[in-house]
Each structure stands twice: as C-alpha cells, then as structure tokens.
C-alpha atoms as a PDB file:
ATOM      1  CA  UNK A   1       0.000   0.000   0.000  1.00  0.00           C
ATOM      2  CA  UNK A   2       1.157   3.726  -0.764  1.00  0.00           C
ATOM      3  CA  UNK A   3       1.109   5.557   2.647  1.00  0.00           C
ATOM      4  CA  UNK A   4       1.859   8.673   3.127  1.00  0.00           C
ATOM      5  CA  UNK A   5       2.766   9.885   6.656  1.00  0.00           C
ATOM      6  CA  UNK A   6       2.149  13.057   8.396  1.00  0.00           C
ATOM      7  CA  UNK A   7       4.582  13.922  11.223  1.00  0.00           C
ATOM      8  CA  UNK A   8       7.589  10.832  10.058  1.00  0.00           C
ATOM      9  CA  UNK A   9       9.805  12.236  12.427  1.00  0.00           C
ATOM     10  CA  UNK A  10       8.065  12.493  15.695  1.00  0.00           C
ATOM     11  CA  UNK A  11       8.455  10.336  18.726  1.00  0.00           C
ATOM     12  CA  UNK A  12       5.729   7.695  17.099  1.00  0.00           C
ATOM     13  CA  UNK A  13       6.449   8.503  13.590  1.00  0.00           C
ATOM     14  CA  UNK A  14      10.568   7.934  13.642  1.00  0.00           C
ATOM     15  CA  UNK A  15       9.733   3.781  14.394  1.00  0.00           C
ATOM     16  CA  UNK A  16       6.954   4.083  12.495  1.00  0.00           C
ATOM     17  CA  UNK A  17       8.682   4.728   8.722  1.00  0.00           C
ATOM     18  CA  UNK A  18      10.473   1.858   8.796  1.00  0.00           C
ATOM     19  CA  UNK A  19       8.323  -0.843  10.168  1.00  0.00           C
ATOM     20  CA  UNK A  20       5.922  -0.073   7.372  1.00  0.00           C
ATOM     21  CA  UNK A  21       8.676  -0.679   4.901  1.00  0.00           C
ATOM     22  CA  UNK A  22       9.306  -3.651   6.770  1.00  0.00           C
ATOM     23  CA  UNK A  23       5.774  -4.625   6.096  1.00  0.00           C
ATOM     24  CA  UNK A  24       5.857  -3.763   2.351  1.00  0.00           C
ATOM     25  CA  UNK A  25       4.359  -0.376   2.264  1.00  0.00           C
ATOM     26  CA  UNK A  26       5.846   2.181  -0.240  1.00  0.00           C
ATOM     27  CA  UNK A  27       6.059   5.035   2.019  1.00  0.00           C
ATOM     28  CA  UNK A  28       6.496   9.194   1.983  1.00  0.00           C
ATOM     29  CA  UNK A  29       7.448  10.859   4.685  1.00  0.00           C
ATOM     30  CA  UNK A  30       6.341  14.579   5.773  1.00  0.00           C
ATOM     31  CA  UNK A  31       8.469  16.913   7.571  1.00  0.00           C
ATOM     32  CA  UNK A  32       8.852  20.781   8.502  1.00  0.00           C
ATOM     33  CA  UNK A  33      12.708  20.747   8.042  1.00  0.00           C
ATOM     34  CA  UNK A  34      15.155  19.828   5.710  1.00  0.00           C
ATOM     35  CA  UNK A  35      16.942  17.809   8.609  1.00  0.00           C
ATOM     36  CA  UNK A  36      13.505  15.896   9.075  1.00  0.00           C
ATOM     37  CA  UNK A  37      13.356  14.923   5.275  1.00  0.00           C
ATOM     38  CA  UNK A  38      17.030  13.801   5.401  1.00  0.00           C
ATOM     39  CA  UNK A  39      16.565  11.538   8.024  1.00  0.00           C
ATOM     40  CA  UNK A  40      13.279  10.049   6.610  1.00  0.00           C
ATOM     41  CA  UNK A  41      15.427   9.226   3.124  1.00  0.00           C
ATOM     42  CA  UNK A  42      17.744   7.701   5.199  1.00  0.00           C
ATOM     43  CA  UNK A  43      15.559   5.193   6.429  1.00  0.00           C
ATOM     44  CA  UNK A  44      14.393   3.776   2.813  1.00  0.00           C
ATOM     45  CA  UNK A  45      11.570   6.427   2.303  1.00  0.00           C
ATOM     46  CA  UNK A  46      10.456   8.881   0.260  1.00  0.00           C
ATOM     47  CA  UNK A  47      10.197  12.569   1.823  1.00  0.00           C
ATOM     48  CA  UNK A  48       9.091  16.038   1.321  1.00  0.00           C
ATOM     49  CA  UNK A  49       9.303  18.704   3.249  1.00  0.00           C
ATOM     50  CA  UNK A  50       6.008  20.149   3.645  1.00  0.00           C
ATOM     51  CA  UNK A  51       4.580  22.321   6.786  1.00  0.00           C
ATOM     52  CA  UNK A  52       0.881  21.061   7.346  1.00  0.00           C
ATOM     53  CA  UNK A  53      -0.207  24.771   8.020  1.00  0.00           C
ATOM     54  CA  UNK A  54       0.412  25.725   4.193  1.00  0.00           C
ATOM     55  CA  UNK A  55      -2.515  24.176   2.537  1.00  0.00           C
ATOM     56  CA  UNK A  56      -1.842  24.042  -1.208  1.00  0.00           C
ATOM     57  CA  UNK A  57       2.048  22.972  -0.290  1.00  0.00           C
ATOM     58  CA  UNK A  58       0.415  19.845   1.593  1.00  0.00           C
ATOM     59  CA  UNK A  59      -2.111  19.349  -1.087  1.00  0.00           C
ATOM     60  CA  UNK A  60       0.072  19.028  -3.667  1.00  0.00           C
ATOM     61  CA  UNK A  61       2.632  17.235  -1.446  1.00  0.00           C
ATOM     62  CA  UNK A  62      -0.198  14.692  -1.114  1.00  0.00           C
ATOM     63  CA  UNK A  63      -1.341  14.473  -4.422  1.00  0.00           C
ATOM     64  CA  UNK A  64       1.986  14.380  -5.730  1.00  0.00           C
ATOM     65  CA  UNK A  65       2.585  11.141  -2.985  1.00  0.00           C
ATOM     66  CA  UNK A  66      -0.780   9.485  -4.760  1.00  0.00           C
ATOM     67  CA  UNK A  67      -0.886   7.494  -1.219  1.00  0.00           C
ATOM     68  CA  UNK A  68      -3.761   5.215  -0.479  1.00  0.00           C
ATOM     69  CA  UNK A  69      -3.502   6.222   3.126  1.00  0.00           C
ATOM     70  CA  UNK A  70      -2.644   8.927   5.084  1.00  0.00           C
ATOM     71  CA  UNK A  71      -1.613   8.109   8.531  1.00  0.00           C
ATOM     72  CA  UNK A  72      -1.920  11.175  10.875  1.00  0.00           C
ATOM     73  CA  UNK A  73       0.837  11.695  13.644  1.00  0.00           C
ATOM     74  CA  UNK A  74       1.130  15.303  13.868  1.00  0.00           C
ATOM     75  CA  UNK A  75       1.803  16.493  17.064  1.00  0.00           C
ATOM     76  CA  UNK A  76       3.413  20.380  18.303  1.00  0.00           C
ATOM     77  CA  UNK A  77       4.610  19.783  21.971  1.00  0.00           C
ATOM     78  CA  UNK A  78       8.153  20.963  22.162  1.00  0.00           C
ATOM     79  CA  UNK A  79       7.236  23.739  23.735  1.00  0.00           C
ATOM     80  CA  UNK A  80       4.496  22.095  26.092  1.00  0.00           C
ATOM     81  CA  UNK A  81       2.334  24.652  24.286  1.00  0.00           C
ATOM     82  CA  UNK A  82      -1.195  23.466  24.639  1.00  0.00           C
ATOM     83  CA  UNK A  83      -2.644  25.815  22.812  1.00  0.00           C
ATOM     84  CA  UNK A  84       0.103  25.290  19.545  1.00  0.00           C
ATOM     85  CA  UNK A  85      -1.100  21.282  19.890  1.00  0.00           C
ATOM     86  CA  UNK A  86      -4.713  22.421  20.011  1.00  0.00           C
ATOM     87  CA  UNK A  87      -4.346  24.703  16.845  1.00  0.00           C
ATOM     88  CA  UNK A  88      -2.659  21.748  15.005  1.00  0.00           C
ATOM     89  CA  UNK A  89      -5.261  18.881  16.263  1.00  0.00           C
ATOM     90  CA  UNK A  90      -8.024  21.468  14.624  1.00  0.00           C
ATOM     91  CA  UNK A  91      -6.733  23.261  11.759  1.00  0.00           C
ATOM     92  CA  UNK A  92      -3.528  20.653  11.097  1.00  0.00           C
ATOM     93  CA  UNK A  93      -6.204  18.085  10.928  1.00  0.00           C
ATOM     94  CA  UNK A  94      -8.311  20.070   8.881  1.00  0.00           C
ATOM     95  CA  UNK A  95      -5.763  20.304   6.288  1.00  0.00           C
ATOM     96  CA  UNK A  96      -4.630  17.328   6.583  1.00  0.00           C
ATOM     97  CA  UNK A  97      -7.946  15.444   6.184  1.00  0.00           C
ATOM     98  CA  UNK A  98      -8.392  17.951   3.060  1.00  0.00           C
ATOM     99  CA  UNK A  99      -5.833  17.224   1.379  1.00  0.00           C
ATOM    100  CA  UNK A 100      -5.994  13.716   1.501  1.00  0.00           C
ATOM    101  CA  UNK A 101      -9.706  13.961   0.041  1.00  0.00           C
ATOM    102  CA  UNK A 102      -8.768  15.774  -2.782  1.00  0.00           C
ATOM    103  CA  UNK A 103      -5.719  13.560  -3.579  1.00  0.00           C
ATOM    104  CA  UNK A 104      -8.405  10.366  -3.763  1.00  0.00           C
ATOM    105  CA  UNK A 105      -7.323   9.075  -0.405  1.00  0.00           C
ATOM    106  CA  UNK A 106      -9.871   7.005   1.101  1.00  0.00           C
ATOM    107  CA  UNK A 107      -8.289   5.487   4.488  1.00  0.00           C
ATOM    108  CA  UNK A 108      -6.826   7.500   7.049  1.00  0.00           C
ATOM    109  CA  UNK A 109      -5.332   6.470  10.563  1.00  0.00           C
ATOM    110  CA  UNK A 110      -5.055   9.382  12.858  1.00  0.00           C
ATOM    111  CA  UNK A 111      -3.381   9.811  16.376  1.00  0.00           C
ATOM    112  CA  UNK A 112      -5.208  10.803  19.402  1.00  0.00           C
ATOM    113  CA  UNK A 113      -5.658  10.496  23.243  1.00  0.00           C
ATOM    114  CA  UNK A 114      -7.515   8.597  25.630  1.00  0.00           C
ATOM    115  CA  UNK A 115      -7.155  10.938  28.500  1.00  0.00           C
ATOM    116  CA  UNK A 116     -10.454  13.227  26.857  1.00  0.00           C
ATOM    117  CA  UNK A 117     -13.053  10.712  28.054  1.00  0.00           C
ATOM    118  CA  UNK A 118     -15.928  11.991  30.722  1.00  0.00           C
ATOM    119  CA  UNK A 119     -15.363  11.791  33.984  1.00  0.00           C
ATOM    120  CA  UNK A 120     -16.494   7.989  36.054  1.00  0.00           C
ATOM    121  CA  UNK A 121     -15.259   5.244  37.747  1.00  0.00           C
ATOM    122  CA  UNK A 122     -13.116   2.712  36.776  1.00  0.00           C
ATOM    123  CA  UNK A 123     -10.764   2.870  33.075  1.00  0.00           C
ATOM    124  CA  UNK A 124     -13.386   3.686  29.806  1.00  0.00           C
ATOM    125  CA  UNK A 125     -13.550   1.589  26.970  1.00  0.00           C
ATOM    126  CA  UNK A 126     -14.281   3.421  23.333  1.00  0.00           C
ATOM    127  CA  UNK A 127     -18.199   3.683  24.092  1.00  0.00           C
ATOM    128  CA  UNK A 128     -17.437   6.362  26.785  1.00  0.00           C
ATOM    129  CA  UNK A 129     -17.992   9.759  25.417  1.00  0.00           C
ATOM    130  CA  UNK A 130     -15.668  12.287  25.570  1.00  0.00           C
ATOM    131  CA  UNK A 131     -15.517  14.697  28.127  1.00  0.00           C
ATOM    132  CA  UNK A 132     -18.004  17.640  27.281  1.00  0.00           C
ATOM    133  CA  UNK A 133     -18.595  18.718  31.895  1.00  0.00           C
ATOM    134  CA  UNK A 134     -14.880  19.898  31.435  1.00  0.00           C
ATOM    135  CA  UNK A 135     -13.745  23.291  32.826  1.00  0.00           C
ATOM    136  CA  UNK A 136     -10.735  25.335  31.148  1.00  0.00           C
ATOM    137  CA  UNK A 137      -7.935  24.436  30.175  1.00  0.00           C
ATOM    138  CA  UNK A 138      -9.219  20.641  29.727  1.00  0.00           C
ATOM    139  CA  UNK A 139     -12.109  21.928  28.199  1.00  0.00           C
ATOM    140  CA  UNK A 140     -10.110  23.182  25.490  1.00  0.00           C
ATOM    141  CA  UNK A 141      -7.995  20.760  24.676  1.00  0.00           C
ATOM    142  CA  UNK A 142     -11.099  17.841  24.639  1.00  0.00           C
ATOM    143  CA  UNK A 143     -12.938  20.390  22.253  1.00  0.00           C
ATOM    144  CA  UNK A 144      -9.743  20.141  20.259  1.00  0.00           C
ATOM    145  CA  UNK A 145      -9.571  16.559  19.970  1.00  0.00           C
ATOM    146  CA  UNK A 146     -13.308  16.306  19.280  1.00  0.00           C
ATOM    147  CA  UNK A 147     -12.541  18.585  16.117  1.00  0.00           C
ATOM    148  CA  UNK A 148      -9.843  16.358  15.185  1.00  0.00           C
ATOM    149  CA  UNK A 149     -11.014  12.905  15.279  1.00  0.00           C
ATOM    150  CA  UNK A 150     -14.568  14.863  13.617  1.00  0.00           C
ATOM    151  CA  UNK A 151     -12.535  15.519  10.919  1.00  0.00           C
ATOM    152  CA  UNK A 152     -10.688  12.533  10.234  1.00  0.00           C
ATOM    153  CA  UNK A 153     -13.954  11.025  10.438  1.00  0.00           C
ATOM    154  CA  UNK A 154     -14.966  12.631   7.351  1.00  0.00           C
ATOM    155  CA  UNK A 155     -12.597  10.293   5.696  1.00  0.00           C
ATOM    156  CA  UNK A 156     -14.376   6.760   4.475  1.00  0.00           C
ATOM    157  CA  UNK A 157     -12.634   4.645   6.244  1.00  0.00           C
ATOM    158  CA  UNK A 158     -11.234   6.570   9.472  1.00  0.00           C
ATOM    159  CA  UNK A 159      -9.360   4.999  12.246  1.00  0.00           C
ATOM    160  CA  UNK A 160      -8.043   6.683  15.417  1.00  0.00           C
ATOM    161  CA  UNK A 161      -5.853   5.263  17.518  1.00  0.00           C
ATOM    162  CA  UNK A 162      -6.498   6.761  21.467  1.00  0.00           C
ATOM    163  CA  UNK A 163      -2.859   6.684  22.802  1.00  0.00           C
ATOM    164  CA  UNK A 164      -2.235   5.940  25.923  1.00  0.00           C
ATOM    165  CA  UNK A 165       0.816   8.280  27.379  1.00  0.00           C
ATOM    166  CA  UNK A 166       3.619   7.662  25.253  1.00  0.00           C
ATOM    167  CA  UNK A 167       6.725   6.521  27.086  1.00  0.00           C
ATOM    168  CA  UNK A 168      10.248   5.545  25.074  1.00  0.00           C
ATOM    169  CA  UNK A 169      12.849   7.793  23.278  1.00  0.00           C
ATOM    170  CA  UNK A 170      11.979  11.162  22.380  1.00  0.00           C
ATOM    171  CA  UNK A 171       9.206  11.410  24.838  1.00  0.00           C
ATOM    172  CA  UNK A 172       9.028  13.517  27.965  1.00  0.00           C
ATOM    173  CA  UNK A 173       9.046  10.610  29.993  1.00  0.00           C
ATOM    174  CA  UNK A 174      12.436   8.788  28.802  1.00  0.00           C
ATOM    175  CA  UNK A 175      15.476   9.062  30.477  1.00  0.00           C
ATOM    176  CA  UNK A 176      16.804  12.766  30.025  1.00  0.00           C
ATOM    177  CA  UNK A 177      13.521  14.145  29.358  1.00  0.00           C
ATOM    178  CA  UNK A 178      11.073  16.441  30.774  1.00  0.00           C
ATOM    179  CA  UNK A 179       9.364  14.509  33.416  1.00  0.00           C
ATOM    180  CA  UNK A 180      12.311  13.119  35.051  1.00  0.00           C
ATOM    181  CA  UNK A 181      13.897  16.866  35.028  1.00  0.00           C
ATOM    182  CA  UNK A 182      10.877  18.369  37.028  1.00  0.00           C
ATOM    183  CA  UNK A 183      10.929  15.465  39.090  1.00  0.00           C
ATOM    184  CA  UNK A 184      14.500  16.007  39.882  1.00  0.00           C
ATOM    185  CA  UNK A 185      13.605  19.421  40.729  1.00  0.00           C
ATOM    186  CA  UNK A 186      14.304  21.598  37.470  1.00  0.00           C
ATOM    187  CA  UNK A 187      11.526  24.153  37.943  1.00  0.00           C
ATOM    188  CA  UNK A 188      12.038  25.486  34.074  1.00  0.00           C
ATOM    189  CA  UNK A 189      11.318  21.757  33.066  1.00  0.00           C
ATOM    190  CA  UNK A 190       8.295  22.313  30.766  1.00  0.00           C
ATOM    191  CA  UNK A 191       5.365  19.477  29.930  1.00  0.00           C
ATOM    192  CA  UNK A 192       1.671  18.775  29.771  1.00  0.00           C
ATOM    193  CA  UNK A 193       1.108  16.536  33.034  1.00  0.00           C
ATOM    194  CA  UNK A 194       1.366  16.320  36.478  1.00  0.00           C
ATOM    195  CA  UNK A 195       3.765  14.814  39.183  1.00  0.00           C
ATOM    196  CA  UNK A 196       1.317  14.634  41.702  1.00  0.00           C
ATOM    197  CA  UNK A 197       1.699  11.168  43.154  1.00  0.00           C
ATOM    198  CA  UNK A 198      -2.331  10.857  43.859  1.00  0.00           C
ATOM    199  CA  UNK A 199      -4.879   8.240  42.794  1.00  0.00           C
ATOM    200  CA  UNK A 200      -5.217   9.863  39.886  1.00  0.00           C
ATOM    201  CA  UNK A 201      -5.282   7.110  37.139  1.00  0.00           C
ATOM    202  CA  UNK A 202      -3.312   6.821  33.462  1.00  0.00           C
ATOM    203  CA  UNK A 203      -2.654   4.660  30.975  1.00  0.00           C
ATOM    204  CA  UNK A 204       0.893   4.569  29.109  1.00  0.00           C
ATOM    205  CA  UNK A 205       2.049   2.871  26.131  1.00  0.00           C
ATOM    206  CA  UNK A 206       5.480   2.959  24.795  1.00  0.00           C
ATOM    207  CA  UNK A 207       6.072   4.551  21.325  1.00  0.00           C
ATOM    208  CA  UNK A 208       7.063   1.609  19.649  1.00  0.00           C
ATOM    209  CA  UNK A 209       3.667  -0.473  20.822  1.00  0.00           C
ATOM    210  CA  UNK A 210       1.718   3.128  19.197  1.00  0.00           C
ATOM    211  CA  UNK A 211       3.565   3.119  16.072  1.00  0.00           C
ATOM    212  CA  UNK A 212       2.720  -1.498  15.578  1.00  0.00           C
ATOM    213  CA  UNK A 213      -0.693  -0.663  16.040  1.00  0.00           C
ATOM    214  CA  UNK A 214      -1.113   2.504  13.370  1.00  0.00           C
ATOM    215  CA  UNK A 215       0.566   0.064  10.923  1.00  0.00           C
ATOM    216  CA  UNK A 216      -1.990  -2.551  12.724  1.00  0.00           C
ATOM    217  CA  UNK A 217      -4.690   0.065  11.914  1.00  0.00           C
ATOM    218  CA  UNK A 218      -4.187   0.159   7.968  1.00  0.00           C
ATOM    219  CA  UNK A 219      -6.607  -2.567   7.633  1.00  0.00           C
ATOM    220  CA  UNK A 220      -8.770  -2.214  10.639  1.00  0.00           C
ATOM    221  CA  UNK A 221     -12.315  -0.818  10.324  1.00  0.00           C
ATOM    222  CA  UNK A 222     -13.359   2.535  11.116  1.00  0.00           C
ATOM    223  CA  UNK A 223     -14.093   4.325  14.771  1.00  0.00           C
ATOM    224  CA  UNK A 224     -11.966   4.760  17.553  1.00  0.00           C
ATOM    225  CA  UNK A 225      -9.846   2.163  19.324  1.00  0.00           C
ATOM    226  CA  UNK A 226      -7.967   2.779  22.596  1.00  0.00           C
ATOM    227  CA  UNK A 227      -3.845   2.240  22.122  1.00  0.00           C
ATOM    228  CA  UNK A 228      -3.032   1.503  25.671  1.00  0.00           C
ATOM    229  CA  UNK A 229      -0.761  -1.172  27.788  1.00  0.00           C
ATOM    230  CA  UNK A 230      -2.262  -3.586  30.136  1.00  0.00           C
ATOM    231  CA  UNK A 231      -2.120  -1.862  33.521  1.00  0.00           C
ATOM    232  CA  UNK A 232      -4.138   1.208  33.847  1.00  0.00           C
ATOM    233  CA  UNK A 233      -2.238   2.803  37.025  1.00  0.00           C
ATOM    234  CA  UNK A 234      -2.845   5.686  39.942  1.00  0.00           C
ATOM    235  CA  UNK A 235       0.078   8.415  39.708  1.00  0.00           C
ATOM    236  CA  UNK A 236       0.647   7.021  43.121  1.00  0.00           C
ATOM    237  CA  UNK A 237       1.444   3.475  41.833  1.00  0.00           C
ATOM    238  CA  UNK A 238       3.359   4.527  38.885  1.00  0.00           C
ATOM    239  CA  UNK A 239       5.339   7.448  39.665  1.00  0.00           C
ATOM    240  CA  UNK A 240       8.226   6.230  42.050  1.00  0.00           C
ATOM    241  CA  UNK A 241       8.873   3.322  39.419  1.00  0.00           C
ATOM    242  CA  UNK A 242       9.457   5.847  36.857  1.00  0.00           C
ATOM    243  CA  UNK A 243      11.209   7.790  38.960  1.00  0.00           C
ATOM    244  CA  UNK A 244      13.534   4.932  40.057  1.00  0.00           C
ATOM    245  CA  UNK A 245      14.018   4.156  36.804  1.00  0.00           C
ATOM    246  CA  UNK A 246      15.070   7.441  35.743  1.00  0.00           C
ATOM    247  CA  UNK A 247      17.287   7.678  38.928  1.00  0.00           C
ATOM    248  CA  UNK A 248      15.472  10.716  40.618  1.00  0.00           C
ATOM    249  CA  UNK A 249      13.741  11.190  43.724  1.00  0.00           C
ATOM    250  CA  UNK A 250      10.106  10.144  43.814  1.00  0.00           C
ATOM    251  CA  UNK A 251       7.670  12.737  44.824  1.00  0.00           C
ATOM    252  CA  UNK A 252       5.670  12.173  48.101  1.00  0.00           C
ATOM    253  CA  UNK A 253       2.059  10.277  47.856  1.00  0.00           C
ATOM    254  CA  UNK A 254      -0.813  12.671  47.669  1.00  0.00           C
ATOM    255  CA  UNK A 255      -4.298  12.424  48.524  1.00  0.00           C
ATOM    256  CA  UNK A 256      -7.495  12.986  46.063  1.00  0.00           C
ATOM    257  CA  UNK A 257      -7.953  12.505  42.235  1.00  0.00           C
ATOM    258  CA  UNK A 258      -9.172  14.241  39.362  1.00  0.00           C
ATOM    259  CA  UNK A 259     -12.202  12.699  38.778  1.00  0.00           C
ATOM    260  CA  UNK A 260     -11.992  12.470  34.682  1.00  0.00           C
ATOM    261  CA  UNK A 261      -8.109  10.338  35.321  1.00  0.00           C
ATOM    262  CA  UNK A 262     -10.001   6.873  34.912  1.00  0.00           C
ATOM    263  CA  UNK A 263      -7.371   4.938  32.656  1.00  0.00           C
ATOM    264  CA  UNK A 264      -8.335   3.555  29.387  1.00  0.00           C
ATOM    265  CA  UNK A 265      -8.868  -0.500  28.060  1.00  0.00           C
ATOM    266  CA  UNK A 266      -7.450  -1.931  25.200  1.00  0.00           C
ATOM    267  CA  UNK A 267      -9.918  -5.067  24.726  1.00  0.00           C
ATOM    268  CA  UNK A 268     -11.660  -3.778  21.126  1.00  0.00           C
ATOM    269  CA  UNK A 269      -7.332  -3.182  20.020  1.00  0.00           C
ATOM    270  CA  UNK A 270      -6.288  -6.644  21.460  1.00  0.00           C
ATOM    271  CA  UNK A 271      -9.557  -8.046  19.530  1.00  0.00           C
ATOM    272  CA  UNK A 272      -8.272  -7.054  16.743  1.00  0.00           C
ATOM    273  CA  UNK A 273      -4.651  -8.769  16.867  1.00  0.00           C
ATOM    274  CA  UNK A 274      -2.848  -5.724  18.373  1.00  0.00           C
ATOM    275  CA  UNK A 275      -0.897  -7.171  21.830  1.00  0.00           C
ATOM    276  CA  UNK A 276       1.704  -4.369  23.397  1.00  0.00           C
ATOM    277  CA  UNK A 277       5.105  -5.727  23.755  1.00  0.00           C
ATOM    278  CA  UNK A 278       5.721  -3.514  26.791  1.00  0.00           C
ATOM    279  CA  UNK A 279       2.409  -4.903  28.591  1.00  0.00           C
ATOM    280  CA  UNK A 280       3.134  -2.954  31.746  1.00  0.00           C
ATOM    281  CA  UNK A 281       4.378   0.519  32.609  1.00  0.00           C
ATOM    282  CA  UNK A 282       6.210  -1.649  35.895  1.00  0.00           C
ATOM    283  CA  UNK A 283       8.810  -3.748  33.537  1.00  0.00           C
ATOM    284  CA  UNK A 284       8.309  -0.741  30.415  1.00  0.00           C
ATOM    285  CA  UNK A 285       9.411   2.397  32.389  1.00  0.00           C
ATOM    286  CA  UNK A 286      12.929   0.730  33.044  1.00  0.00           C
ATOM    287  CA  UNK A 287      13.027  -0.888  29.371  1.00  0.00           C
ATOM    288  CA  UNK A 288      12.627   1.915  27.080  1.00  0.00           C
ATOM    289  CA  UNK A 289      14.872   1.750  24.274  1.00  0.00           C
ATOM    290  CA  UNK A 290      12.814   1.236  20.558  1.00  0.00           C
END
C-alpha cells in the first residue's frame, strides 16, 4: 500500500517509517525541516518537506505522494504549548484530512488520546464519550480533539488510535527528558502533566507499541480504538517506578484525584490482533529503548 505519513519524524512517527517498509508499504514521509526529510530518506523512504499549516504545499505534497492512506501523527509539543497542539489537532487536521480527500485518499489512521473521556469510575472503553462537563484548560484541549477525530472522520474509512501516554525515546518521559527533570527538581522543566503522586489514574504505552498498532490500523475498520498497555495505574502506583528508573527522587504520595483520570482498556485493540510488547508501565518504564 502507498502511505503517506504526516509527522515521520516524531516520537511515534521515527519507528513508524520503517516498520511499514518492513511490512511492504511504499512510504512518503512529511516533515517541517530539511533535517527531518534527510533523516526520513535515510531510512528507505520517500520525503518532502512540507509544513501542514500551508494548505496548497500539503495538497500538492499529497497528491503528488498518490498514497492510499494517510496516517496522521502530527503532534506540536516541544514547547508544552497546549494551545500550539490544540491549533494543530483542529486546523492541522483540517488540512490534513483535506488534502488527503482531494488527492483520492480514502483510508486515514489518525493519532489521538484517551485521557479526553468523561469523567467515572473505573478505566473507559471506546463507548465512553468524551468529556463535554470539562472546565478550562481541559475543556479546550477535549474540544480540540473532538474537532480532530470529527474531521478525520470525514474520511471513508477513518481509524483513530487513542494513545495511551507515550513513554520511550523522544518522549518527555524517557530518560533525560522532561518529566524526570521536574521530578529532579528543574523548575524550568516544561510538559503537559502532572507529578502529583495521587490516585489519579493513566494509561501509558510505549512509542514503539503506538507506532505497531497505526501500521496494525491500515486494515482495521473505522471508529476509535484505545492504544493503551495492560495496567491502567494511579500516579501514586506509577510514579516512584518511573522515577527509580530514571534515577530521581520520587515525589511524596498525595491524597485525592481528578475525577476524569479513569485509565483507558485496550480489549476492542487486542480483539483485533494488536498485543503491546511492553504490557506494563512496571517492567516498560525501566526498558525503554525502541
């Protein structure tokens, strides 16, 4: 199949050019910088350097491509700007999804979150709606993932992949990243989360796991399928084994919880063949190389 990926040199998208080749696919990478495209040729790909705000660039980039699919893994969080990730989820998507339409593209895989479902007890499987009770800033950036897996959904065949948090190289939570600075005390150490060892509940999955199940997700039917490792966890739980992992102090246990942090399941993804090879946050957090 002719694939086309959006975002090839992001956390996710850097394992996932190559295992599609190893799977057959002829595949074109998109990047903003010439750096980006560079390293996408080196793996075996095609590239182009193409910025997903400029909409006839990306149109013709994707026409020019003549993918089948378009797989979706745009993110903008070097900056821990939420508002710069919002604006791309909406108008990135938007784009995106247009530009793939016009080019004749039919199937399109598209990354998103499962921390955006309504608040309740115990971890939500994919017939939980999303969250619309929340307050700013969450309510903002659930309004922004509504608009983006709206808009893949526009596609015929749409499938988005809920990620768990991603854990593993060139995330926030691998060794030398952001999480493991501000829990080692660097104030100036910038991310979207908290370190708030409460009974606040997540669900993690390791890059490499996200990126098997978006080539997984290339012949999956439509809707929205959580991407998420066996163990849904409190912040209480999980914390001090990252932390010990990274080699920093763990932060003290906290009381309460923020009542939407329920964890997420993976049955419907495990139904369909997808298993994680890091099936646990516990053995994962200290194993993170790709």
């Amino acid at each position: 199949m002719r694939v086309f990926v959006a975002g090839a040199t992001g956390a996710v998208g850097r394992l996932l050019v190559p295992m599609l080749l190893a799977a057959g696919h002829e595949v074109t990478g998109g990047s903003r910088s010439a750096a980006g495209t560079d390293r996408i040729r080196h793996q075996g790909a095609a590239a182009v350097r193409v910025d997903v705000f400029d909409t006839e660039g990306l149109r013709r980039a994707v026409a020019e491509a003549a993918p089948e699919a378009v797989i979706h893994q745009l993110t903008d969080l070097t900056g821990a700007d939420g508002a710069a990730n919002g604006r791309l989820r909406r108008e990135g998507t938007r784009n995106l999804v247009d530009a793939a339409r016009a080019a004749g593209v039919s199937r399109v895989v598209a990354q998103s979150i499962c921390w955006a479902y309504a608040p309740g007890d115990g971890p939500a499987d994919e017939s939980v709606p999303l969250d619309d009770s929340a307050e700013q800033p969450r309510a903002g950036m659930v309004a922004a993932v509504r608009a983006l897996e709206e808009t893949a959904a526009e596609a015929d065949t749409a499938v988005v992949l809920r990620y768990g948090i991603l854990y593993g190289p060139g995330t926030w939570y691998a060794p030398g990243g952001a999480v493991g600075a501000a829990l080692a005390g660097d104030r100036s150490a910038r991310f979207l989360g908290s370190t708030e060892a409460d009974g606040s509940v997540s669900s993690f999955v390791h890059v490499a796991d996200a990126a098997r199940a978006a080539v997984a997700a290339l012949d999956w039917p439509a809707g929205p399928v959580n991407i998420v490792d066996d163990e849904p966890a409190q912040a209480g739980d999980w914390l001090p084994v990252l932390a010990q992992a990274l080699g920093v102090p763990a932060p003290d246990a906290t009381q309460g919880r923020l009542d939407w942090a329920r964890g997420a399941l993976n049955g419907l993804a495990r139904s369909r063949g997808w298993r994680p090879e890091r099936s646990s946050w516990r053995t994962g957090f200290a194993d993170q190389g790709a």
